[in-house]
Protein backbone atom coordinates (compact mmCIF):
# COMPACT_ATOMS: atom_id res chain seq x y z
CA UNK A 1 -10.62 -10.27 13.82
CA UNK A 2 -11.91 -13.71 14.74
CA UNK A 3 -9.75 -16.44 15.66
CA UNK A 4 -11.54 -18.39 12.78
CA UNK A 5 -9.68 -16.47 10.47
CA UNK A 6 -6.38 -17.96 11.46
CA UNK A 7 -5.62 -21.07 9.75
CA UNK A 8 -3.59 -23.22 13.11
CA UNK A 9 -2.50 -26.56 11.57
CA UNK A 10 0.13 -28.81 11.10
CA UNK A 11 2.08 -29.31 7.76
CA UNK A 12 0.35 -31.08 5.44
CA UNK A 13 -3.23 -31.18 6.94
CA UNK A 14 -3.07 -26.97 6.23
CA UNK A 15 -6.15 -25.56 5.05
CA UNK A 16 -5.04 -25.20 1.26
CA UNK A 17 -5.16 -22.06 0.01
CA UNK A 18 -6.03 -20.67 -3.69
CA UNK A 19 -3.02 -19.56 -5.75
CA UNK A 20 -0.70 -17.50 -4.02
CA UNK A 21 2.47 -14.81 -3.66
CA UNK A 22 4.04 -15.83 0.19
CA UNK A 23 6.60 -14.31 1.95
CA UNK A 24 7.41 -16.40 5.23
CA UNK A 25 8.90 -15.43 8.30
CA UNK A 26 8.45 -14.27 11.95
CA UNK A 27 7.28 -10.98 10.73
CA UNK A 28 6.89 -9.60 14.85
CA UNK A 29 6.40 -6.32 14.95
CA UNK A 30 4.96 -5.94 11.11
CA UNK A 31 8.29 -3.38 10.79
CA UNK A 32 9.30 -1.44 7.58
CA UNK A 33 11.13 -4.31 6.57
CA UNK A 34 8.36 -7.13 6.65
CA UNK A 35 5.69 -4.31 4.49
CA UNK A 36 8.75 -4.16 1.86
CA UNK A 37 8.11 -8.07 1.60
CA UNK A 38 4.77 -7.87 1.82
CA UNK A 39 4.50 -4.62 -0.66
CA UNK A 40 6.14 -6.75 -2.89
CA UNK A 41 4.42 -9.82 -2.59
CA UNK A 42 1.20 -7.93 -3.65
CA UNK A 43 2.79 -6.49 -6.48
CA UNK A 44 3.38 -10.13 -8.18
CA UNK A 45 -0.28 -11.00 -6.91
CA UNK A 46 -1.70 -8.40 -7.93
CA UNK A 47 -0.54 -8.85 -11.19
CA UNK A 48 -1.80 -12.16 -11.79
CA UNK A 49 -4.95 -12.61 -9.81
CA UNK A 50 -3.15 -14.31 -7.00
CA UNK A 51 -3.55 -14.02 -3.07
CA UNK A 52 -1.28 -12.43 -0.91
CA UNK A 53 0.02 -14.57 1.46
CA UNK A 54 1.78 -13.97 4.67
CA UNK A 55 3.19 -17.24 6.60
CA UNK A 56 4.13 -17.24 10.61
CA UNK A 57 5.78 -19.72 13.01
CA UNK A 58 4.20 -20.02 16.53
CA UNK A 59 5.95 -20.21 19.08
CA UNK A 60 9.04 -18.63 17.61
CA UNK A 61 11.06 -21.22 16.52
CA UNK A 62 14.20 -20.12 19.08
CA UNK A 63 11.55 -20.55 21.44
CA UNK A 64 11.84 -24.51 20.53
CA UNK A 65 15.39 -24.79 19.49
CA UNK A 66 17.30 -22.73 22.16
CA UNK A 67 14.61 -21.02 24.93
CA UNK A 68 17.61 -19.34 26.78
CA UNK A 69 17.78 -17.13 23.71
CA UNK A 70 14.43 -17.31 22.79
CA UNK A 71 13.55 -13.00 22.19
CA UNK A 72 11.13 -11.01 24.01
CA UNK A 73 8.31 -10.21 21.02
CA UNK A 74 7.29 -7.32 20.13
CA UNK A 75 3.56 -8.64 19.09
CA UNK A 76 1.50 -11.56 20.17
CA UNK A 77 -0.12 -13.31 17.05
CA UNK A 78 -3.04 -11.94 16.83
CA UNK A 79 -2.15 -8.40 16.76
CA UNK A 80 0.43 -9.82 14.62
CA UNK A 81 -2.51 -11.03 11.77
CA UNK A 82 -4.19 -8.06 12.42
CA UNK A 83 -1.41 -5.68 11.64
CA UNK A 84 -0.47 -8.06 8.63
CA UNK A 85 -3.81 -7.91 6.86
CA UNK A 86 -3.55 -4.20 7.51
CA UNK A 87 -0.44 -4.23 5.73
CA UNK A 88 -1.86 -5.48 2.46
CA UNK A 89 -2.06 -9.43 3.23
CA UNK A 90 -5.45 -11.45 1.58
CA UNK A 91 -4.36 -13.74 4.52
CA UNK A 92 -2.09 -15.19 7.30
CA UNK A 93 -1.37 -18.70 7.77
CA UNK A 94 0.24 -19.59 11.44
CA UNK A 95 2.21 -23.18 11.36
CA UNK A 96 2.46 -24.00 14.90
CA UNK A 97 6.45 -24.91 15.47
CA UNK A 98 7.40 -27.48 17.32
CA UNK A 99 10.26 -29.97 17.63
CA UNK A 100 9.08 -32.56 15.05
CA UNK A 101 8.11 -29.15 12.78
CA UNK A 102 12.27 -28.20 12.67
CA UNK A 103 13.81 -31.46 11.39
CA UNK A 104 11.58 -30.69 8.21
CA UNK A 105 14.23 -30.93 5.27
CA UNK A 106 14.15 -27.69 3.51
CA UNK A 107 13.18 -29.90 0.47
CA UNK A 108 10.24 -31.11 2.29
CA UNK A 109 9.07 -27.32 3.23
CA UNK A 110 8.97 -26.80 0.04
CA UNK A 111 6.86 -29.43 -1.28
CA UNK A 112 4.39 -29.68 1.80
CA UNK A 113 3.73 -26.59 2.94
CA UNK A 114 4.81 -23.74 -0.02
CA UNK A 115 3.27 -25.88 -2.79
CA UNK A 116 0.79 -28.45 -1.66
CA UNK A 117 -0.52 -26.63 1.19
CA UNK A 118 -0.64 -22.69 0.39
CA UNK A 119 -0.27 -23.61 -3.67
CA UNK A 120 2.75 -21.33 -3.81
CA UNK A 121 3.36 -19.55 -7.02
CA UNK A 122 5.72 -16.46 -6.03
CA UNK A 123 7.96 -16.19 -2.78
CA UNK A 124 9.40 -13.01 -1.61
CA UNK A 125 12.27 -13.46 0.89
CA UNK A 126 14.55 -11.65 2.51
CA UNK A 127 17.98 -12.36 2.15
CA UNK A 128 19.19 -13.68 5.49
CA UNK A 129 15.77 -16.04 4.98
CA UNK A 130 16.89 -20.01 6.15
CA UNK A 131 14.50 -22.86 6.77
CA UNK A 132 14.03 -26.49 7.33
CA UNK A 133 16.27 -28.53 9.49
CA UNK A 134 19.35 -26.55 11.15
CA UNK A 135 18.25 -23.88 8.99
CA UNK A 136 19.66 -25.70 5.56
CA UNK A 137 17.59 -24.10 3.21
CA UNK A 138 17.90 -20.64 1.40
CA UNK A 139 17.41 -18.80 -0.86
CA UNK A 140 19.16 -20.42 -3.57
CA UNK A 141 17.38 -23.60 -2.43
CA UNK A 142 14.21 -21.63 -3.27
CA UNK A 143 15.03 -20.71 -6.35
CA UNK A 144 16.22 -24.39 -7.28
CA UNK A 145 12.51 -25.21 -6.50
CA UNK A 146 11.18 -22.42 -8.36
CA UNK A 147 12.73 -23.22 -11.61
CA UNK A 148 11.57 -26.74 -11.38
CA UNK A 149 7.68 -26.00 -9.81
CA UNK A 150 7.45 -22.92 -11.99
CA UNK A 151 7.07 -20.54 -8.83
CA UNK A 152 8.82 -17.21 -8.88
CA UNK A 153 11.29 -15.85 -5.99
CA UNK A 154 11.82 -12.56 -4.84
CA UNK A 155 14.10 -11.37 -3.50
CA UNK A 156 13.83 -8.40 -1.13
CA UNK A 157 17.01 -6.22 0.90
CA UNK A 158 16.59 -4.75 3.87
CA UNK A 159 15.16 -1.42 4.63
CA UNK A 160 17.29 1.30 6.23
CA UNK A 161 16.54 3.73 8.89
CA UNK A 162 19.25 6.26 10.21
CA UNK A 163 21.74 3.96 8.36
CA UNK A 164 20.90 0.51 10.03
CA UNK A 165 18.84 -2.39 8.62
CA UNK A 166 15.34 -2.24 10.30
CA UNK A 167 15.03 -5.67 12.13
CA UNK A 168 12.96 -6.97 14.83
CA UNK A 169 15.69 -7.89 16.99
CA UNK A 170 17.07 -3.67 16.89
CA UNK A 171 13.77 -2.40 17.40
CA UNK A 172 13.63 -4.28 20.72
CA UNK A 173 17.39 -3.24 21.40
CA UNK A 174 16.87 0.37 21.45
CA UNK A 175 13.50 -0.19 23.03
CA UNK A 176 15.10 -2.32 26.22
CA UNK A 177 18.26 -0.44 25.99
CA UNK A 178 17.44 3.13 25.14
CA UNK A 179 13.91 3.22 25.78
CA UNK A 180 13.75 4.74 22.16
CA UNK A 181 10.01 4.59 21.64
CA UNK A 182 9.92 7.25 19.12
CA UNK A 183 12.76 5.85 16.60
CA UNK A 184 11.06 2.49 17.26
CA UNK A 185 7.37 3.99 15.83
CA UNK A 186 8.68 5.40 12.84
CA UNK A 187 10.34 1.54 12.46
CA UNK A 188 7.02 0.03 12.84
CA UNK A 189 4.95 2.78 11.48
CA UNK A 190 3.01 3.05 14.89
CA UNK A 191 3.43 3.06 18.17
CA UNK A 192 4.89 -0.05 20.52
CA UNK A 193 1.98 -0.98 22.63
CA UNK A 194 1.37 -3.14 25.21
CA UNK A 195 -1.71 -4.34 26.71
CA UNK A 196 -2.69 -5.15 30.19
CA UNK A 197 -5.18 -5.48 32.67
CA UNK A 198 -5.67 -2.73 35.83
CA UNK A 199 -5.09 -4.18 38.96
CA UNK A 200 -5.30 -2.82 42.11
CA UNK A 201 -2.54 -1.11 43.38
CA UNK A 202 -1.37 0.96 46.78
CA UNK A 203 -3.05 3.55 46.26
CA UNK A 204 -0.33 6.39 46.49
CA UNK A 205 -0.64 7.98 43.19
CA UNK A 206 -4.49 9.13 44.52
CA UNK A 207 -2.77 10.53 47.72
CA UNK A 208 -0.56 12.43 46.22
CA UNK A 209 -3.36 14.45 43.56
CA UNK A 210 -2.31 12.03 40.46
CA UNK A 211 -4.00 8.38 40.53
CA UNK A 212 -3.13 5.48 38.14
CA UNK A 213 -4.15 2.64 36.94
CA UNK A 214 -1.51 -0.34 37.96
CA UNK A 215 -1.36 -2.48 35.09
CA UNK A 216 -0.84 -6.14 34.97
CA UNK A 217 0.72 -6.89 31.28
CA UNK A 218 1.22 -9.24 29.03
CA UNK A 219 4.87 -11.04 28.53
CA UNK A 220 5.80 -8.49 25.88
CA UNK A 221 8.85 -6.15 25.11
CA UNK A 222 8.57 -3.24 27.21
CA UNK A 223 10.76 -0.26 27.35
CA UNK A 224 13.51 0.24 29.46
CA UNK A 225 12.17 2.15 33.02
CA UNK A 226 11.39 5.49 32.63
CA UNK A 227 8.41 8.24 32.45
CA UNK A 228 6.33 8.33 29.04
CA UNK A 229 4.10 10.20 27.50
CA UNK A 230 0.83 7.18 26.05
CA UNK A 231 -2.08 6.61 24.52
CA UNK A 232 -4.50 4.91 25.66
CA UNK A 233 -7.35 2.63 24.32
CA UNK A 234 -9.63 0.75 26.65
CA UNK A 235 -10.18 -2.68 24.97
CA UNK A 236 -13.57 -4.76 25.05
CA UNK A 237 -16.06 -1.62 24.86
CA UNK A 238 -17.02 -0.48 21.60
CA UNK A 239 -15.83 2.96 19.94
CA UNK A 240 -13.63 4.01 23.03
CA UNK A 241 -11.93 7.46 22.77
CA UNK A 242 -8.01 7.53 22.21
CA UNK A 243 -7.00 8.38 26.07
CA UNK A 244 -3.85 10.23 26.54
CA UNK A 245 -1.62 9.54 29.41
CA UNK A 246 1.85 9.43 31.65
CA UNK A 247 3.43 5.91 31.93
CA UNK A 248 5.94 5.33 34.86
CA UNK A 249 7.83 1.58 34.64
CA UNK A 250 10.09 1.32 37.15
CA UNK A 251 10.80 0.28 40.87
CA UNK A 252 9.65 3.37 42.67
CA UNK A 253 12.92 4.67 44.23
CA UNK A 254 11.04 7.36 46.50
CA UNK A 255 8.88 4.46 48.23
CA UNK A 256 10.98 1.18 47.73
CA UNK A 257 8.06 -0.36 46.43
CA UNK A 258 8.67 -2.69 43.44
CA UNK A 259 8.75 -2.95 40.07
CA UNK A 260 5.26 -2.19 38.40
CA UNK A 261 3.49 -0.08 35.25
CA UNK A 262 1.55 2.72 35.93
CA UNK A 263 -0.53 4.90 34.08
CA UNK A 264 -1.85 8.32 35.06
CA UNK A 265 -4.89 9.19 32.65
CA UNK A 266 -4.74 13.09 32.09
CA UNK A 267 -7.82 14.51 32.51
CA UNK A 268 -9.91 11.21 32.89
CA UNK A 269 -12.29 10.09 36.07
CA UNK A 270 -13.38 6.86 36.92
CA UNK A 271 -13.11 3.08 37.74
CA UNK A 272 -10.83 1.28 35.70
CA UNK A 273 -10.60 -1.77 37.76
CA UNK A 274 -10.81 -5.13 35.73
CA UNK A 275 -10.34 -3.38 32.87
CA UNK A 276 -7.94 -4.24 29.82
CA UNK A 277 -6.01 -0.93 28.02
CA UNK A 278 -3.75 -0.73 25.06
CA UNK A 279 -1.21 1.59 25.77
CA UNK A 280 1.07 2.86 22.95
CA UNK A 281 4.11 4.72 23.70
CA UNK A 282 4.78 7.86 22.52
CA UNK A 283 7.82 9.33 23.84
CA UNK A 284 10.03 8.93 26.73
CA UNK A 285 10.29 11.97 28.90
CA UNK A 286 13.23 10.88 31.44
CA UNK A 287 14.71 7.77 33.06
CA UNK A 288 13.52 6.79 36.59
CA UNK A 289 14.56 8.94 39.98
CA UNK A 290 14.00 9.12 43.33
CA UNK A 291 12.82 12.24 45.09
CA UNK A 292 12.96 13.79 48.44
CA UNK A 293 9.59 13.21 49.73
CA UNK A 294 6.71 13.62 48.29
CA UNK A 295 6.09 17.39 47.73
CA UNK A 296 9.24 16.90 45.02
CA UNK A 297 7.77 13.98 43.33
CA UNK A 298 4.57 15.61 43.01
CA UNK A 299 6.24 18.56 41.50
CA UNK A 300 7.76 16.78 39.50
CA UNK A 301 4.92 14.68 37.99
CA UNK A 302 2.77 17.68 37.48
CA UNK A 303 6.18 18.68 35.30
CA UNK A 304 6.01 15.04 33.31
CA UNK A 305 2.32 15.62 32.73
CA UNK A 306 3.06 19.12 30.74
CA UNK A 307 5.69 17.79 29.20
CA UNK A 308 3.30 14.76 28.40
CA UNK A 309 0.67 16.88 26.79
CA UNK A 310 3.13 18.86 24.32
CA UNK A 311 4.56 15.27 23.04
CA UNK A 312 0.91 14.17 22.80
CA UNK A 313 -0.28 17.53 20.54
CA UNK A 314 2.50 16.41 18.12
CA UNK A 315 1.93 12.90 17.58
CA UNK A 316 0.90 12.02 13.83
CA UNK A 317 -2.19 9.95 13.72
CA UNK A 318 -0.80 7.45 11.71
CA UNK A 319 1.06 6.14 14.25
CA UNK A 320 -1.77 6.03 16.85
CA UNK A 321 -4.55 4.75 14.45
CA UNK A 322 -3.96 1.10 15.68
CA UNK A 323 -4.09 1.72 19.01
């Protein structure tokens, strides 16, 4: 996608758009919950020649009105439009968020930016959905608005998984907490991924028979330490093949050597070095350990690596086909 595509402006001056269904939020990670929005947003458009409309705040507004509890994301923005456009939207518009931005009057939302700028003529919420200044607005606002401007709103609960509302902020939980990569796909509908650039590193995986590329990544949420079975894409080359792999995050007990992400590429040879992967994670095969020299950490990474490959046989494509 080219940045083009993203309309980046400031409330009123947006690029206005044609007649359309919108369903704002934060939308990071593009989870089970946002496609219900979105699913139904396209519904109503659908129905009456209208655009699909997704709308997104950058930075995240936290990030403005309290940083110390500003959350980790899941997705940069423009995976995030990607992913969104993938998930049924005609378009994205990102309103860049800044201080001025959140003493907007929810009244003043409404009129500048869901009617004069994106020409608003459904919105699909969800219910915990505030906005405008100290978060005023809601949804009964909306629908104030939307019996007076003749736009519908929609109204859409939460999705469920294992008995718990699917939300951004539990996705990155269990990932950080748990390292729960699998319950986390099936959240998202593919696989958390992180991308980064190889760096050079010490060396030691080569000595010991099982080299990796040391990854420098991108401020992102990553799982909590531990061994995982990946995929991996390398970015900026056309028509890569899907890579499979074994992740290590961690501090390297056995050598004392630091925090840092690794990646061992089964069954691959060659230079990686300046290169930028995507790696998606796949499953979690143990927590981090430290081993009594290095016969019993090889041992036990040729172990990992099996274990790697039968995750790896199992994995449904349609939660690697974004990688």
């Amino acid at each position: 996608m080219k940045e083009e595509h993203v309309h980046r402006s400031r409330a009123p001056e947006l690029m206005r758009q044609p007649p359309s269904v919108v369903t704002p939020g934060n939308h990071d990670g593009v989870h089970l919950g946002h496609r219900a929005l979105i699913d139904a947003a396209k519904r109503t458009a659908d129905a009456h020649g209208w655009r699909t409309l997704a709308m997104c705040f950058e930075p995240h507004p936290t990030a403005v009105l309290a940083p110390e509890r500003a959350p980790v994301l899941l997705t940069d923005m423009k995976r995030r439009v990607e992913i969104l456009k993938e998930a049924g939207c005609d378009d994205v518009v990102v309103l860049p968020f800044d201080s001025e931005f959140s003493k907007m009057t929810p009244d003043q939302f409404v009129e500048r930016v869901l009617l004069d700028a994106c020409h608003a003529k459904g919105v699909v919420v969800g219910p915990d959905f505030h906005f405008g200044h100290k978060r005023s607005g809601n949804i009964e606002t909306l629908r104030h608005w939307g019996g007076r401007e003749r736009f519908t709103v929609e109204l859409v609960r939460p999705v469920s998984y294992r008995g718990e509302s699917v939300s951004s902020t539990r996705i990155r939980r269990i990932l950080s907490e748990h390292g729960d990569v699998q319950d986390a796909a099936f959240m998202m509908t593919r696989v958390h991924e992180i991308t980064g650039r190889v760096v050079p590193g010490d060396q030691r995986g080569r000595e010991i028979g099982f080299p990796t590329a040391n990854l420098e990544v991108e401020p992102l949420q990553l799982p909590s330490d531990g061994v995982y079975a990946v995929v991996v894409r390398m970015l900026d080359e056309a028509e890569t093949p899907l890579l499979h792999g074994v992740a290590n995050l961690g501090h390297r007990p056995t050598f004392e050597a630091g925090h840092s992400f690794e990646v061992h590429l089964l069954g691959f040879d060659g230079d990686l070095y300046g290169k930028r992967l995507r790696i998606g994670f796949v499953a979690r095969i143990r927590g981090e350990s430290k081993f009594d020299g290095l016969a019993a950490l090889r041992a036990q990474i040729d172990r990992d690596c099996r274990q790697a490959k039968i995750a790896l046989q199992h994995i449904s494509s349609e939660l690697v086909r974004w990688i």
